[in-house]
C-alpha atoms as a PDB file:
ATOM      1  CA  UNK A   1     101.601 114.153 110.833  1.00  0.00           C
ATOM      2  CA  UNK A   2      98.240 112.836 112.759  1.00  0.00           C
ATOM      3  CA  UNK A   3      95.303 113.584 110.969  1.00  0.00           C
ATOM      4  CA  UNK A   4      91.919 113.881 112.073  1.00  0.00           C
ATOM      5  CA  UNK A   5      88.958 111.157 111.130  1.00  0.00           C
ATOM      6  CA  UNK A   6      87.893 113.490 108.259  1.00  0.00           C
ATOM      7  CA  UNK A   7      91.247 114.742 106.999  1.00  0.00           C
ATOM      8  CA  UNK A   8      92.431 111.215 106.683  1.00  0.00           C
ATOM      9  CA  UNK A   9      89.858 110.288 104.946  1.00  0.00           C
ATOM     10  CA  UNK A  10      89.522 112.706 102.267  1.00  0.00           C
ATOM     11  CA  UNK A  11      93.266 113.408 101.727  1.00  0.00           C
ATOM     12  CA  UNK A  12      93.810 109.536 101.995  1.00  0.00           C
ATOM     13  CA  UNK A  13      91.335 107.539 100.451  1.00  0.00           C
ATOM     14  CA  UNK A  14      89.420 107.385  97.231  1.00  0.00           C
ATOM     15  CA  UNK A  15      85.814 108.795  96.117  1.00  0.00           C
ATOM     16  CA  UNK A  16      84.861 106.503  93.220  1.00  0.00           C
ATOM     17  CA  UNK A  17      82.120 104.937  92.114  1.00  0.00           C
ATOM     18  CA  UNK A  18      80.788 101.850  92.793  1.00  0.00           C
ATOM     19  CA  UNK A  19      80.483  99.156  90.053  1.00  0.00           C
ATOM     20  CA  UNK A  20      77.337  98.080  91.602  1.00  0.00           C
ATOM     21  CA  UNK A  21      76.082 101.516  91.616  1.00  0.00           C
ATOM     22  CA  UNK A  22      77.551 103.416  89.953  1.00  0.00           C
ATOM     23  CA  UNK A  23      75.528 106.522  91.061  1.00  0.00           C
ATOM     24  CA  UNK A  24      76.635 106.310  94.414  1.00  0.00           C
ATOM     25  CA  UNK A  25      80.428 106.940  95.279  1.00  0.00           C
ATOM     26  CA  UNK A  26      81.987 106.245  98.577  1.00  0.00           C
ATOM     27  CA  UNK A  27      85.891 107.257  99.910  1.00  0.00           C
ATOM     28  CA  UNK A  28      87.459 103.638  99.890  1.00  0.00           C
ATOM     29  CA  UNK A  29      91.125 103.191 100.640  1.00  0.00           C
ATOM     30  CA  UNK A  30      93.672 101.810  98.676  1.00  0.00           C
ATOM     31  CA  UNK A  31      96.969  99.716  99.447  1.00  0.00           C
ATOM     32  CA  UNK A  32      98.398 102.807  99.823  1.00  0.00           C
ATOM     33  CA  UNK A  33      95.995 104.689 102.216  1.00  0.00           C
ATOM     34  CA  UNK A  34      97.727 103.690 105.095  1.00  0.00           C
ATOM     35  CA  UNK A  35      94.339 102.466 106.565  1.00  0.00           C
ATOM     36  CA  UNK A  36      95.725 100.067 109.036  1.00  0.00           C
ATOM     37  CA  UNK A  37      98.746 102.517 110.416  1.00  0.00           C
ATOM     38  CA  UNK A  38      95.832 105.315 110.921  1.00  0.00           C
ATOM     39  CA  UNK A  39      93.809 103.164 113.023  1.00  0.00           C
ATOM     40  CA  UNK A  40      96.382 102.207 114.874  1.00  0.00           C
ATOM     41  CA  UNK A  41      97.410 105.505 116.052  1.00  0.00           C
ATOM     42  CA  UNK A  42      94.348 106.641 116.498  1.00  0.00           C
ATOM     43  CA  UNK A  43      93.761 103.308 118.969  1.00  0.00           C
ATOM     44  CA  UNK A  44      91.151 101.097 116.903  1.00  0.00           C
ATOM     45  CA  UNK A  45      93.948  99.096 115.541  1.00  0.00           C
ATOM     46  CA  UNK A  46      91.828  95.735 117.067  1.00  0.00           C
ATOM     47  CA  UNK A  47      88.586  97.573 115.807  1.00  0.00           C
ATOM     48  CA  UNK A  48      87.716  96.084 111.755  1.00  0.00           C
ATOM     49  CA  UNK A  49      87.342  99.299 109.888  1.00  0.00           C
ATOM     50  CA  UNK A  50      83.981  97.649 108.492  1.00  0.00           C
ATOM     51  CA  UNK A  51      83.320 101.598 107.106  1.00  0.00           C
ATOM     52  CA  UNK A  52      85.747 101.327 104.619  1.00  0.00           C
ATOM     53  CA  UNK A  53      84.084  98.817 102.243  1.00  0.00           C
ATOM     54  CA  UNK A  54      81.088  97.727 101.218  1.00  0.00           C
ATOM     55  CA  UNK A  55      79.782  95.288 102.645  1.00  0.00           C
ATOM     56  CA  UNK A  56      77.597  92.370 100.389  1.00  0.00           C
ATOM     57  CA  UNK A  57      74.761  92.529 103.016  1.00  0.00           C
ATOM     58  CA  UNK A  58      74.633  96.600 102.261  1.00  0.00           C
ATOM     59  CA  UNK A  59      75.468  96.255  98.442  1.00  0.00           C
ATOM     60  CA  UNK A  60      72.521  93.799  97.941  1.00  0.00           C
ATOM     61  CA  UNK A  61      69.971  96.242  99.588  1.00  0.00           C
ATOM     62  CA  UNK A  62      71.422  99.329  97.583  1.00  0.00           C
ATOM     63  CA  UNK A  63      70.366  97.008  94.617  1.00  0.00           C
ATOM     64  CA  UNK A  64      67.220  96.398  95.772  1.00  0.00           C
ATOM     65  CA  UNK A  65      66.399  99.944  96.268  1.00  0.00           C
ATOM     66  CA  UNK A  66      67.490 100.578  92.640  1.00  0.00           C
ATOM     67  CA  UNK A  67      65.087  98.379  91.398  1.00  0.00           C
ATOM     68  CA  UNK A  68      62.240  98.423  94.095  1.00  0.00           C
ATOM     69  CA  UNK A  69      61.994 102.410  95.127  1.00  0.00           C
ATOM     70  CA  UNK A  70      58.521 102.251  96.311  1.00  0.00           C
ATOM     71  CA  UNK A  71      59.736 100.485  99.189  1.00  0.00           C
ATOM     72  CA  UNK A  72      61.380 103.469 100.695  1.00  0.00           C
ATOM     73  CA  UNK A  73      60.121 106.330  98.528  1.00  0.00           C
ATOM     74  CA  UNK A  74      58.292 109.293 101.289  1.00  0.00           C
ATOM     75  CA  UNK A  75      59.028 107.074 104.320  1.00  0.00           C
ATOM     76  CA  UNK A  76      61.274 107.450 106.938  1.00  0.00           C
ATOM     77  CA  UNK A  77      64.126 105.044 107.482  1.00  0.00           C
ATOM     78  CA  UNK A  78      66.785 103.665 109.760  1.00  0.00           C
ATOM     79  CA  UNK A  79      69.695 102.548 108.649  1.00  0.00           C
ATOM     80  CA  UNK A  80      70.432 100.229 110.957  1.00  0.00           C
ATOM     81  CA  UNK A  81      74.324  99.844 111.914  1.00  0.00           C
ATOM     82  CA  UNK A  82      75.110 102.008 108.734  1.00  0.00           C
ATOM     83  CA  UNK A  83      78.896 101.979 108.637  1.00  0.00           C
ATOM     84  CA  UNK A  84      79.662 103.524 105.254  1.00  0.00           C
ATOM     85  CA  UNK A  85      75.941 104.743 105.277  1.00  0.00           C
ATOM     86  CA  UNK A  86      75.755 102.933 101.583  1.00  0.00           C
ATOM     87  CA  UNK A  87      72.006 101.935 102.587  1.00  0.00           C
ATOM     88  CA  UNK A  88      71.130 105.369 103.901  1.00  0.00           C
ATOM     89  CA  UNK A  89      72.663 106.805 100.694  1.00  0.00           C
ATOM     90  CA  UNK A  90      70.453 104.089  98.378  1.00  0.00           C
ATOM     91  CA  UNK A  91      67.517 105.222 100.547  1.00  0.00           C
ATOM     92  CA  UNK A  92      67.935 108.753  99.993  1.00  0.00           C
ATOM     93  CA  UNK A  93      68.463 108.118  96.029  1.00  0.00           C
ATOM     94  CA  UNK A  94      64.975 105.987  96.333  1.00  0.00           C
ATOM     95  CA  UNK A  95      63.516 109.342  97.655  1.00  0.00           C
ATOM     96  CA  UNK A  96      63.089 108.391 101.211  1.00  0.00           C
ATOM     97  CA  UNK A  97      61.387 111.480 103.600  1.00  0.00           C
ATOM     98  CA  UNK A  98      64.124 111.176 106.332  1.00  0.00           C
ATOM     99  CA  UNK A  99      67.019 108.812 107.075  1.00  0.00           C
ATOM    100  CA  UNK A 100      68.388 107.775 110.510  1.00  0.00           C
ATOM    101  CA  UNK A 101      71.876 105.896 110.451  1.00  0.00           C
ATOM    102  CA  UNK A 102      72.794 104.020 113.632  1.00  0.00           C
ATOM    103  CA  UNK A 103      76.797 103.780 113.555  1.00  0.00           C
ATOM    104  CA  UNK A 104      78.864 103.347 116.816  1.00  0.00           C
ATOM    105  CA  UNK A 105      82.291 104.067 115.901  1.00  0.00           C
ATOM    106  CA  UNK A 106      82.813 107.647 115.612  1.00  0.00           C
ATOM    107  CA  UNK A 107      85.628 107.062 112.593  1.00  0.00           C
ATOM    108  CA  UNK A 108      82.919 105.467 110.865  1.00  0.00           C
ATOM    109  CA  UNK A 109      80.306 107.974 111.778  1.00  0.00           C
ATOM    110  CA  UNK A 110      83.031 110.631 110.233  1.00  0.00           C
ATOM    111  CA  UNK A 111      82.707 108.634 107.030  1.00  0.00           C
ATOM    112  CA  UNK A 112      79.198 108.164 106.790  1.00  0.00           C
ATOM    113  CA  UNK A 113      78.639 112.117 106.926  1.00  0.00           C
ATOM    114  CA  UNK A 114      81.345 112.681 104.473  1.00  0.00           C
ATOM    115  CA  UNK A 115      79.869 109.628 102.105  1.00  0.00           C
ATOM    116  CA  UNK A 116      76.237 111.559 102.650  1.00  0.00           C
ATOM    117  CA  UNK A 117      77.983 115.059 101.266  1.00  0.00           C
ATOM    118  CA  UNK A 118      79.953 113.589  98.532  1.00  0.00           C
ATOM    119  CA  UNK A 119      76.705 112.213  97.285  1.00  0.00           C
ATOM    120  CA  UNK A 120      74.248 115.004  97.840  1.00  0.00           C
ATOM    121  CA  UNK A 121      72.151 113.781 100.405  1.00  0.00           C
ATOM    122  CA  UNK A 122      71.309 113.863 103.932  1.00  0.00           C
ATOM    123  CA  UNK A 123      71.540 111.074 106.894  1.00  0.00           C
ATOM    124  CA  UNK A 124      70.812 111.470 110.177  1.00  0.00           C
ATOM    125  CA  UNK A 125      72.772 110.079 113.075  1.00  0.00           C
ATOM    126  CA  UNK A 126      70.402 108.722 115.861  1.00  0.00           C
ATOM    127  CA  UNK A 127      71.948 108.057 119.207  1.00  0.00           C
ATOM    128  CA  UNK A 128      69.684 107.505 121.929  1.00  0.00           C
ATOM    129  CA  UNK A 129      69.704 104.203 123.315  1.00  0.00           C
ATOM    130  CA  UNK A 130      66.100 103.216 121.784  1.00  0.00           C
ATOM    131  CA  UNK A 131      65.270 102.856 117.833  1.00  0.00           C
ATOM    132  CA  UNK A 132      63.504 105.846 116.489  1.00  0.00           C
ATOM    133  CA  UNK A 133      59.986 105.576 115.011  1.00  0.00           C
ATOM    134  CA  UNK A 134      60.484 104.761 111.499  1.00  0.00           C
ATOM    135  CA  UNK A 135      58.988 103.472 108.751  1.00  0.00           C
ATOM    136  CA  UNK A 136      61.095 101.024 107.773  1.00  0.00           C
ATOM    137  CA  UNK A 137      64.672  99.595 108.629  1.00  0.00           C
ATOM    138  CA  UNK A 138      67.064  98.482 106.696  1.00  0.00           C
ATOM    139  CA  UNK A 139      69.814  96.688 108.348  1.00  0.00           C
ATOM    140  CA  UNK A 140      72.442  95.308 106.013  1.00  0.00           C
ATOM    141  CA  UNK A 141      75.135  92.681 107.055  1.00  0.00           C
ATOM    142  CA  UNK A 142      73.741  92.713 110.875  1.00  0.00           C
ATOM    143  CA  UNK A 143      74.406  88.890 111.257  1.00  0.00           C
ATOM    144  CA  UNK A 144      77.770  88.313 110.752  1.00  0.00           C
ATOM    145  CA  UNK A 145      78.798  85.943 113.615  1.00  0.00           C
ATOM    146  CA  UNK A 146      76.460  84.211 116.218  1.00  0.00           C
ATOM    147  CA  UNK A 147      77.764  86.882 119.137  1.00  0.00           C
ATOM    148  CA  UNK A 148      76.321  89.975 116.864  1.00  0.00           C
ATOM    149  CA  UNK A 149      73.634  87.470 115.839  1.00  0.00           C
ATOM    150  CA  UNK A 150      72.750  87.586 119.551  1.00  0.00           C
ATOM    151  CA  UNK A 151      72.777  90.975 120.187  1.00  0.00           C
ATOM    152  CA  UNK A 152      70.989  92.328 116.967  1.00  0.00           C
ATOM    153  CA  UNK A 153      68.124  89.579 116.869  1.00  0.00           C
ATOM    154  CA  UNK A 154      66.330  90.663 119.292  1.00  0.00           C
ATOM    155  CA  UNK A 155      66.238  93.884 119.213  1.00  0.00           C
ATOM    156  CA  UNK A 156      65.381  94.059 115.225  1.00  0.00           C
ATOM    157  CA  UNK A 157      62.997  91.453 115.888  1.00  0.00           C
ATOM    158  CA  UNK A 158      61.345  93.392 118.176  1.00  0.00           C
ATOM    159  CA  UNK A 159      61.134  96.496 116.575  1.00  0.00           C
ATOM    160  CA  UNK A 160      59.632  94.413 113.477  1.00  0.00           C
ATOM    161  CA  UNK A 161      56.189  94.692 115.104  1.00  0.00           C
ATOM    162  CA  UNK A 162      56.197  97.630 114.813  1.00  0.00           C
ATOM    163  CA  UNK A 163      57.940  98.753 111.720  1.00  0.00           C
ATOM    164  CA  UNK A 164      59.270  96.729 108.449  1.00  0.00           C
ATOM    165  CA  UNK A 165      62.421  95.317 108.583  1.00  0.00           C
ATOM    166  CA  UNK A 166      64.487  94.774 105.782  1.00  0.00           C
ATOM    167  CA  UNK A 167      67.554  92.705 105.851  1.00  0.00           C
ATOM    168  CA  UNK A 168      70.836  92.213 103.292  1.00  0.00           C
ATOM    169  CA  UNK A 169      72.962  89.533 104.159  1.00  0.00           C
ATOM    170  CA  UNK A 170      75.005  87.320 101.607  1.00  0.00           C
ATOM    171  CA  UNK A 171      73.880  83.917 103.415  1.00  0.00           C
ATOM    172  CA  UNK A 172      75.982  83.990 106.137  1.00  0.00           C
ATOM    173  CA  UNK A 173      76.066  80.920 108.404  1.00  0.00           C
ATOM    174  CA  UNK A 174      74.482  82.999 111.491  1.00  0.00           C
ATOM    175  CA  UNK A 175      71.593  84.128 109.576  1.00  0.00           C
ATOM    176  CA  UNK A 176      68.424  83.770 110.924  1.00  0.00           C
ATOM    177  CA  UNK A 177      66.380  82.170 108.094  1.00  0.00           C
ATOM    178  CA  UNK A 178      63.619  80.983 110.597  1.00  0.00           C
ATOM    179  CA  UNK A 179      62.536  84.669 111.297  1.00  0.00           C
ATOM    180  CA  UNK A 180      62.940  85.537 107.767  1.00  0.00           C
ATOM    181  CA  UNK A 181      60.746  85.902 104.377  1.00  0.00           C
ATOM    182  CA  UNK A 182      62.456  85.808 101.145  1.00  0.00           C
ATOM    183  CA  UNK A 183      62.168  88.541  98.929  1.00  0.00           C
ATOM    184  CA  UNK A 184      65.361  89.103  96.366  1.00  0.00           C
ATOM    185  CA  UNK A 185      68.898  88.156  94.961  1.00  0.00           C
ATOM    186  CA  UNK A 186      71.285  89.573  93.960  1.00  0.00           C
ATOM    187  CA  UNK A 187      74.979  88.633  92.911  1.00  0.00           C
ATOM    188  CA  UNK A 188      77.223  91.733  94.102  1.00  0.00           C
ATOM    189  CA  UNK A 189      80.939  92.519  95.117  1.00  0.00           C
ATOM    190  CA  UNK A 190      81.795  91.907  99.238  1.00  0.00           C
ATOM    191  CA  UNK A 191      84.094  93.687 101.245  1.00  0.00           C
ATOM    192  CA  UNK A 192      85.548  95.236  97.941  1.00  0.00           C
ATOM    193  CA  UNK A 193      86.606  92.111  96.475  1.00  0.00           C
ATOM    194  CA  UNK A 194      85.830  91.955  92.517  1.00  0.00           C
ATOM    195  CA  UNK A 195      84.104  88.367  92.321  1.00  0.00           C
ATOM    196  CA  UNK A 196      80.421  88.501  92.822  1.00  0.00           C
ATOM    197  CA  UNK A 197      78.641  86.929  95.993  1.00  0.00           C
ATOM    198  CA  UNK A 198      74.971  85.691  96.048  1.00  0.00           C
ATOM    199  CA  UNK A 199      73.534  88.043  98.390  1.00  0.00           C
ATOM    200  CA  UNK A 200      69.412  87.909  99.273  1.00  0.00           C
ATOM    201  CA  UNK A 201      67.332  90.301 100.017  1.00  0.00           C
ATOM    202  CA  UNK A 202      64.450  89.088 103.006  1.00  0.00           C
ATOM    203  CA  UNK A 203      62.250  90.786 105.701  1.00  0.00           C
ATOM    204  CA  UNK A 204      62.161  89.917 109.175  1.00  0.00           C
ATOM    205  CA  UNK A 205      58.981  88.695 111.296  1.00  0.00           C
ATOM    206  CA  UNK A 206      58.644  88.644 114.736  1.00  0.00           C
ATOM    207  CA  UNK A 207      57.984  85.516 114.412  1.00  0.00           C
ATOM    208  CA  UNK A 208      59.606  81.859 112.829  1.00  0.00           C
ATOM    209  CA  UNK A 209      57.924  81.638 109.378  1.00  0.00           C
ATOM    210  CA  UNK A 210      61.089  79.007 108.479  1.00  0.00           C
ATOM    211  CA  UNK A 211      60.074  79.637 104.764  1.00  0.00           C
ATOM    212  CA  UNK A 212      63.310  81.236 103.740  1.00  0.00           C
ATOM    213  CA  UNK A 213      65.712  79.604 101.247  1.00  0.00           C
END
């Protein structure tokens, strides 16, 4: 039997917890969710279902949140390339205003809405070609090779003139630590694996600084 985006992913995969977090849950397959056969049929079989976990870049901003609320509390956000929508959710727990997600695959975009009901809170999906007029974004695990690296610089740098940017990466090789100002680390779980990753915590300038660690 086919099953839709959001049928799959509540009859298939698992709500639970996250260690990290353990406030927030998200739906997170198992080995026997049949991830990889669903994408397949449904033609994203070349497509990484980057959704489905969380991500350190994501994890280590849902930390920072936890312990540094006042950066989002009554502001509005982006979450910027959302995916599971683990940032937006941290946001909203932090007591953010109003939460844009930017997420381009609509299987993802499924379970961001569903992660955003199972936890009580609201996200937004923005989907006009320009950024909204926010507060703040938070972009977590936006610089993962030097093509996305490309694509994403710019524009976040851009829109860092105008608004704080706040990015979660676990020190990947393409990250831009020219742009960026150091702010927090944290050791968290990547991609759902159970060892810890140093992950930091920095905000982006529209200009070098070349300060960062």
């Amino acid at each position: 039997m086919n099953l839709s985006p959001e049928e799959f992913i509540r009859r298939r995969l698992t709500l639970a917890p996250l260690p990290f977090r353990p406030y927030i849950s998200l739906y997170r397959p198992t080995p026997q969710s049949g991830l990889i056969a669903f994408l397949a049929q449904n033609g994203r079989a070349d497509d990484p279902p980057y959704w489905a976990y969380a991500w350190a870049g994501g994890a280590v901003l849902a930390r920072y949140l936890e312990d540094h609320p006042e950066t989002v509390a009554g502001r509005t956000v982006l979450d910027f390339g959302a995916g599971s929508g683990l940032v937006g959710i941290a946001a909203a727990r932090a007591g953010a205003a109003k939460i844009w997600a930017i997420e381009p695959d609509p299987i993802a975009l499924t379970a961001m809405m569903l992660n955003a009901e199972a936890n009580g809170v609201s996200l937004s999906p923005w989907t006009e070609p320009d950024l909204p007029e926010v507060d703040i974004i938070l972009a977590g695990d936006v610089f993962y090779d030097a093509a996305v690296t490309r694509n994403t610089l710019p524009l976040l740098t851009a829109a860092a003139a105008e608004s704080q940017v706040i990015v979660g990466d676990p020190f990947r090789r393409d990250l831009p630590l020219d742009r960026l100002e150091f702010l927090a680390e944290y050791a968290v779980p990547d991609m759902g694996g159970a060892a810890p990753v140093r992950a930091g915590v920095f905000a982006l300038h529209p200009t070098h600084i070349g300060n960062a660690p």
